[in-house]
Protein backbone atom coordinates (compact mmCIF):
# COMPACT_ATOMS: atom_id res chain seq x y z
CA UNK A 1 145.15 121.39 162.43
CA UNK A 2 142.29 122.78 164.13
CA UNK A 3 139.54 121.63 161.57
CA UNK A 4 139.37 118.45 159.16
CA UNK A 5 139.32 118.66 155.74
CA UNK A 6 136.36 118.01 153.47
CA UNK A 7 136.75 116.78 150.00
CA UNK A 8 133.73 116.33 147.76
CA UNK A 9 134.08 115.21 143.90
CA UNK A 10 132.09 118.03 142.28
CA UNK A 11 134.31 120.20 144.03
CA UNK A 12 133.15 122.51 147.03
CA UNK A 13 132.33 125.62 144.95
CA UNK A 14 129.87 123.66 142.85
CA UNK A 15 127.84 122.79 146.32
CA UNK A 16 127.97 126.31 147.34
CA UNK A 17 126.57 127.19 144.37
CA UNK A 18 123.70 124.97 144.15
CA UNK A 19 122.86 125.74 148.19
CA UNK A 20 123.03 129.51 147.51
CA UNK A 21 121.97 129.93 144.53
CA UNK A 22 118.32 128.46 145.32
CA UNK A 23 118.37 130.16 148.47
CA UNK A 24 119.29 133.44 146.89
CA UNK A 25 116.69 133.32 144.69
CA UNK A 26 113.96 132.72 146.74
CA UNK A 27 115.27 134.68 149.68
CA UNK A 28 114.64 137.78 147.38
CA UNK A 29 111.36 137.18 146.21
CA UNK A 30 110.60 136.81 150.16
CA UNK A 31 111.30 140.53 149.81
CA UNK A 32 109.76 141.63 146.36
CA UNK A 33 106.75 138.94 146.99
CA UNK A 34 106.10 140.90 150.46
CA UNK A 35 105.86 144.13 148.76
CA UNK A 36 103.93 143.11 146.15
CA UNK A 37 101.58 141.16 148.39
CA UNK A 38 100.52 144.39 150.94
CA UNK A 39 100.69 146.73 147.75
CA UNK A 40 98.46 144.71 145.39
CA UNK A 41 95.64 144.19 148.49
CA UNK A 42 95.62 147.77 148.90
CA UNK A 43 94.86 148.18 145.31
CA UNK A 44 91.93 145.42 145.64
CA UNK A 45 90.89 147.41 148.65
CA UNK A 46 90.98 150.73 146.98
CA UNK A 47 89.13 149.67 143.94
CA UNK A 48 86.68 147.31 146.04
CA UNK A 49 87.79 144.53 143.74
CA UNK A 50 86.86 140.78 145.04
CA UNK A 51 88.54 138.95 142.90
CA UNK A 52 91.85 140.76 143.08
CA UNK A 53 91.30 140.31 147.09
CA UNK A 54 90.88 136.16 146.87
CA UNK A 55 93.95 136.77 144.03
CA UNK A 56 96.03 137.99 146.58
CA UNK A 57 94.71 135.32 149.38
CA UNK A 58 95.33 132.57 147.30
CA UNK A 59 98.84 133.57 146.49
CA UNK A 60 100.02 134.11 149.90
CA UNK A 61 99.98 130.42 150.23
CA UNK A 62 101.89 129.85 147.68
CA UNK A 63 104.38 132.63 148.77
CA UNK A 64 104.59 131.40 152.67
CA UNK A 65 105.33 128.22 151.94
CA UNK A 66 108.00 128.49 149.60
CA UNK A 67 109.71 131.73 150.88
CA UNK A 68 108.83 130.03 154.81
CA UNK A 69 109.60 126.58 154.16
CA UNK A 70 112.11 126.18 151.66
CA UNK A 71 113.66 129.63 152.17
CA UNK A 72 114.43 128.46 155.64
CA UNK A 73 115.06 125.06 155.42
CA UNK A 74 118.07 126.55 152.26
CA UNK A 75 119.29 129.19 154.81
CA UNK A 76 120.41 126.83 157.40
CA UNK A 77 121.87 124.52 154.23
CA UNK A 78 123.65 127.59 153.45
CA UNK A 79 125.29 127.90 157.29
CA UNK A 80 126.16 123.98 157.10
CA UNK A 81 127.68 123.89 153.93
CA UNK A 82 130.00 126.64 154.62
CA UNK A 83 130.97 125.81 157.91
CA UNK A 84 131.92 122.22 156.64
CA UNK A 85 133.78 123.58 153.40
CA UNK A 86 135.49 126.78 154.82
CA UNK A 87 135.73 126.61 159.20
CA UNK A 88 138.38 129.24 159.29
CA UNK A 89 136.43 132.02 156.83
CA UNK A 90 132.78 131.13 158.38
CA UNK A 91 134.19 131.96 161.65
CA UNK A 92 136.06 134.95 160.94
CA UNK A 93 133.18 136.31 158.93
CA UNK A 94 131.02 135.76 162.07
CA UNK A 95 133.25 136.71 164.60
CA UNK A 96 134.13 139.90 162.84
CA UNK A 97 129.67 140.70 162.28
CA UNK A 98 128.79 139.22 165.55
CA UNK A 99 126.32 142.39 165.72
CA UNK A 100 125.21 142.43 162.43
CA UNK A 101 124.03 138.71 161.96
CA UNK A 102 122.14 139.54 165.64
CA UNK A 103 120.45 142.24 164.13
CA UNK A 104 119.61 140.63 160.73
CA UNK A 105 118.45 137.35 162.87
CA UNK A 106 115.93 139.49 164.71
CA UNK A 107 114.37 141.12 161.19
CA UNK A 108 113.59 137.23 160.08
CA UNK A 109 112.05 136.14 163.23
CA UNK A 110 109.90 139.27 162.83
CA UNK A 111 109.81 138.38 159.09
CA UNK A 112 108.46 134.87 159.99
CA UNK A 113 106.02 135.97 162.91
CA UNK A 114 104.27 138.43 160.18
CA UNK A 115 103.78 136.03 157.23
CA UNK A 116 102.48 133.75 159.21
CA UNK A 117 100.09 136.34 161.27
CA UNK A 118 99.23 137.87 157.58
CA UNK A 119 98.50 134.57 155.94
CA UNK A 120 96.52 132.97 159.21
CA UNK A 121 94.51 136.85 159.34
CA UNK A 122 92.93 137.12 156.12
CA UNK A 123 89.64 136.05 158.16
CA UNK A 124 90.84 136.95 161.56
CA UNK A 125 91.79 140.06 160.91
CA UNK A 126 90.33 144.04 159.78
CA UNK A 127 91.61 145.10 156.40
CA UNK A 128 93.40 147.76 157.80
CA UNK A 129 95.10 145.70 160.39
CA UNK A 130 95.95 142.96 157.77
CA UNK A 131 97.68 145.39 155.24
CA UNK A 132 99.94 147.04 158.70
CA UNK A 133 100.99 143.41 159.44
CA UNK A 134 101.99 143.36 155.73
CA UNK A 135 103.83 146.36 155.91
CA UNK A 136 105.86 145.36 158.91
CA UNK A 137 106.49 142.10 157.00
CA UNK A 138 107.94 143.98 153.92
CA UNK A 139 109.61 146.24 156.34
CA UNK A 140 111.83 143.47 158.28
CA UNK A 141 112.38 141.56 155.16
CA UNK A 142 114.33 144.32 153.44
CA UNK A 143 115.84 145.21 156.08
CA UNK A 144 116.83 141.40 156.66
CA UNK A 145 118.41 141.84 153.11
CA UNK A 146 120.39 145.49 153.58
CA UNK A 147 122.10 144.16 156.29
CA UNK A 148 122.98 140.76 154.71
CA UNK A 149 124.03 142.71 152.04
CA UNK A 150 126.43 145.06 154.11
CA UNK A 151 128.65 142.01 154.91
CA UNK A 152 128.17 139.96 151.51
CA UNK A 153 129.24 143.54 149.86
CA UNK A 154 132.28 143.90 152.44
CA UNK A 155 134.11 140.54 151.47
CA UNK A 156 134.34 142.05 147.67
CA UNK A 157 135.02 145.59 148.26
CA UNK A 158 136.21 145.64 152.14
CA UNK A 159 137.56 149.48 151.42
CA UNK A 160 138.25 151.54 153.98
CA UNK A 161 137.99 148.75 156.50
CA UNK A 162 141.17 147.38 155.77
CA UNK A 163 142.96 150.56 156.97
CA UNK A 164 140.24 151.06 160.37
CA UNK A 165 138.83 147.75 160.80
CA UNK A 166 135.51 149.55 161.99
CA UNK A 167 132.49 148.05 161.48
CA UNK A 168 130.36 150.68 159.48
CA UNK A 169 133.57 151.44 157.53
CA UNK A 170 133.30 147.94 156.29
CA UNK A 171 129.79 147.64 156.16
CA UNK A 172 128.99 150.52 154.19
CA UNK A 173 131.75 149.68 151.80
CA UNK A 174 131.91 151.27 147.62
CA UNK A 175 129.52 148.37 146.51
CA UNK A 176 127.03 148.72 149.47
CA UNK A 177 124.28 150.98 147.53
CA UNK A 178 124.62 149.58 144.29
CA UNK A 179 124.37 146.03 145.87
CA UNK A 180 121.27 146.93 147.67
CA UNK A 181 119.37 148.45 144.69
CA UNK A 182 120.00 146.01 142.49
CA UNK A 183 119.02 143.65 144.79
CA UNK A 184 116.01 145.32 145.39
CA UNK A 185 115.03 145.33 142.24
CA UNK A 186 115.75 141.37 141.28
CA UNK A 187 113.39 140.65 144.48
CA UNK A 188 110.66 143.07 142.91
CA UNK A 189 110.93 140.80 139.47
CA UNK A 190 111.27 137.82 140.61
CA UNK A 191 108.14 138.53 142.68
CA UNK A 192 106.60 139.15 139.06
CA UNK A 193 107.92 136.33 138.02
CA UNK A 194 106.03 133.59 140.46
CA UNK A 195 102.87 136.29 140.72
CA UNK A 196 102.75 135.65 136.63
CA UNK A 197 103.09 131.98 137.24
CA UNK A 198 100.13 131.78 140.11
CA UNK A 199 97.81 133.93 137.43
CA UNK A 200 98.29 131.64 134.63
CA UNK A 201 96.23 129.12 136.61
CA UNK A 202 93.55 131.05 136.46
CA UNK A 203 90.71 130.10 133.73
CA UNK A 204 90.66 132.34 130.87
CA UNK A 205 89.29 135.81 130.61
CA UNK A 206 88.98 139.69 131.29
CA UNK A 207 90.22 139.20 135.13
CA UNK A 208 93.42 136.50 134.32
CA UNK A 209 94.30 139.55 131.59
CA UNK A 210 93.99 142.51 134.17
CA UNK A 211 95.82 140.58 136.81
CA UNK A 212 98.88 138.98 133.97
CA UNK A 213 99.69 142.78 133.07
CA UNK A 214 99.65 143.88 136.64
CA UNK A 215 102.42 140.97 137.23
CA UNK A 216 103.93 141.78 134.16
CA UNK A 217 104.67 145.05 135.28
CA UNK A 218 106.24 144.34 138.01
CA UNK A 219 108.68 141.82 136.52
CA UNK A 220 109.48 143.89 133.20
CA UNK A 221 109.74 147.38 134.66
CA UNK A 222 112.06 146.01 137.85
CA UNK A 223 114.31 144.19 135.10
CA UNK A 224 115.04 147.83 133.67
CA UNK A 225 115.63 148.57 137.23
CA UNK A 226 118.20 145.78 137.29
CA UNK A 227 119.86 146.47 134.44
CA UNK A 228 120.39 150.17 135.34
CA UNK A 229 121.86 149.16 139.08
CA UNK A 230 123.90 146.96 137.29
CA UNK A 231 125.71 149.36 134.98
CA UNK A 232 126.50 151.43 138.68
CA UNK A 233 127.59 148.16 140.21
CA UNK A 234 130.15 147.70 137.81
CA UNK A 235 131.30 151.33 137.80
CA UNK A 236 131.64 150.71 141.71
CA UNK A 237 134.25 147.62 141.56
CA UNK A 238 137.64 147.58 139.95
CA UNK A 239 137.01 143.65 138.22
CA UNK A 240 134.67 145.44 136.34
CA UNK A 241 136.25 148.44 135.04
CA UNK A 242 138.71 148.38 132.11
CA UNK A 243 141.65 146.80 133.80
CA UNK A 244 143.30 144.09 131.23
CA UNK A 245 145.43 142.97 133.63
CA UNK A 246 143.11 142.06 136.31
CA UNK A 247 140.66 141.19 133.84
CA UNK A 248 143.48 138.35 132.39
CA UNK A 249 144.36 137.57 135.96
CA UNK A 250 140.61 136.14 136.66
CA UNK A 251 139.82 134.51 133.09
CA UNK A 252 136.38 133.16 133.83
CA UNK A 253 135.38 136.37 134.82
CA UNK A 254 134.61 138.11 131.16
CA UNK A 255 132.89 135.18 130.10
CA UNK A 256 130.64 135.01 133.32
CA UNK A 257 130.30 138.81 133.29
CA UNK A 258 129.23 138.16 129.03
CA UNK A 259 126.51 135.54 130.44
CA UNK A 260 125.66 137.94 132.89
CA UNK A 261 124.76 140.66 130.76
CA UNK A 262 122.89 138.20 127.68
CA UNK A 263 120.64 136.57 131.00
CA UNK A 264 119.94 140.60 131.68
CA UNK A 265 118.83 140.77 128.16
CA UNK A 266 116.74 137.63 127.57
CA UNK A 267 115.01 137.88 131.44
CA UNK A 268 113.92 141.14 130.17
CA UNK A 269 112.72 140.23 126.77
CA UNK A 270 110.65 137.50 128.25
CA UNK A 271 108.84 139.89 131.09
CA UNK A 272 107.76 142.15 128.39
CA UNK A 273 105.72 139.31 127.11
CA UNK A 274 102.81 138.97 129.30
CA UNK A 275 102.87 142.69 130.06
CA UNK A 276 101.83 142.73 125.92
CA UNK A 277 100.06 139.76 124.56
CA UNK A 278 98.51 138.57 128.22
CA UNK A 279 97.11 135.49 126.39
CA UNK A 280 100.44 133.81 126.20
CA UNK A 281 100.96 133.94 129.94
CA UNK A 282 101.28 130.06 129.94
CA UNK A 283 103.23 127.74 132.74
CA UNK A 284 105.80 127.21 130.37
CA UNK A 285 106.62 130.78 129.44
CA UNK A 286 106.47 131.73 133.05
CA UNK A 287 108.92 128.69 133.83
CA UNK A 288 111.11 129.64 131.04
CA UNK A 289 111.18 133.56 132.66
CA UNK A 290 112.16 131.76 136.02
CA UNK A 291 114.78 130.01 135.15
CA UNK A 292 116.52 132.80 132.88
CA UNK A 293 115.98 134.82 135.55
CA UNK A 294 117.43 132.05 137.91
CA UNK A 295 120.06 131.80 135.74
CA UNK A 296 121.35 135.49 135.57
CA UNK A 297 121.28 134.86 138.58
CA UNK A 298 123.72 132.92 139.24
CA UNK A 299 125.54 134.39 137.10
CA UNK A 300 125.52 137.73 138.54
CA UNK A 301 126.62 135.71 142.24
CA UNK A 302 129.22 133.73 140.42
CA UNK A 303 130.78 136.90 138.36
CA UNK A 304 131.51 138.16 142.21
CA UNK A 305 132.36 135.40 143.36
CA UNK A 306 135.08 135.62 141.10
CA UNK A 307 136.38 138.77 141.33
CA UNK A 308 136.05 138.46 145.03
């Protein structure tokens, strides 16, 4: 045996889960959050707007250290806890994206050079200059997520790969586009999400309003997003489609894919909130939108997990 075994009592999937999960999460709103950030300072530029400037300023903290810190610190939990639960798969699945994990590596030292240069430049820094160093952020971050999700896509729907073995065969597989969209668009609300969360600290009046329904916006009208990607997703894997016998083969997979689609709805319901009555944006609504959203979540990773 070329590896030892590891045997944990909540059962290795269940530690995956929780590792991933987390990291998932926050790992997309390292994408939405960078949009939003550079888009939402051009608007304060545009508009001359002060207090939508120091907004913005005071949320990149906020966003650098979670998406920096945590994000990071999760990522490399993510590496471990594979490599200790499944040797063999980790390094075939490396092995066989050498190139691609190189590439996506040297996005998120980019990714982590600009955050830090566009937090530490608010002061430092002309406006113009600031927003570029935002945009290359945003830039390196998606890109950082379409390649991860080239190989996270192959391992469900390898496709033609299994006939060519060649690497953008695989990597542009039938679930690549859909994946990538909807992905997208979960980074876009759960950048919302927190942006909703960081306004409700603010103290009460015409500006806390203006800025909830800006962040409101974002999370409701990227849900819709979601939900639309979603319905192509499923039309772009078999476990989804109307196939009883596959369907019966995997029989936690129609009750994830029912949580699935009631977290869609709920998420959705509760990002239209603040976007219409802007007075209720309190911490706990806002936590209670995170965690459905975290949630559906998980439940959208664990419904293909499954039917992988």
């Amino acid at each position: 045996m070329n590896y030892p075994v590891w045997e944990l009592s909540i059962g290795t999937g269940v530690l995956i889960a929780i590792v991933s999960i987390l990291h998932v999460f926050v790992s997309h709103f390292a994408v939405g959050g960078g949009l939003w950030l550079v888009v939402t300072e051009m608007r304060a530029n545009r508009a001359a707007d002060p207090d939508l400037r120091a907004f913005v300023k005071g949320h990149s903290r906020f966003f650098m250290l979670l998406t920096l810190v945590f994000g990071a610190i999760s990522g490399v939990g993510i590496w471990s806890t594979i490599g200790l639960i499944s040797p063999h798969g980790t390094s075939a699945l490396i092995h066989g994206y050498v190139w691609g994990w190189a590439i996506e590596w040297v996005f998120f030292f980019v990714e982590i050079g600009a955050a830090l240069v566009y937090y530490y430049g608010w002061e430092r820094l002309d406006r113009r200059t600031h927003v570029v160093v935002g945009w290359i952020y945003f830039i390196a971050a998606f890109m950082s997520l379409a390649i991860i999700n080239g190989i996270i896509t192959f391992m469900l729907t390898p496709g033609g790969w299994l006939e060519n073995h060649d690497f953008w065969t695989g990597f542009f597989n039938p679930t690549y586009w859909p994946s990538v969209f909807i992905r997208t668009f979960a980074g876009l609300a759960i950048a919302g999400g927190f942006t909703l969360l960081t306004a409700a600290a603010l103290p009460r009046g015409p500006f806390r309003s203006r800025v909830t329904r800006w962040n409101g916006g974002w999370a409701f009208f990227a849900m819709l997003g979601v939900i639309a990607c979603a319905w192509w997703y499923g039309k772009s894997v078999a476990v989804w489609s109307d196939n009883e016998a596959l369907l019966g083969a995997i029989t936690v997979l129609p009750k994830v894919a029912a949580l699935f689609r009631a977290g869609l709805i709920v998420t959705t319901a509760l990002a239209l909130v603040p976007l219409l009555f802007p007075g209720l944006n309190r911490r706990p609504v806002v936590a209670l939108l995170l965690l459905a959203g975290l949630g559906t979540m998980g439940a959208g990773e664990w419904m293909r997990e499954a039917g992988r």
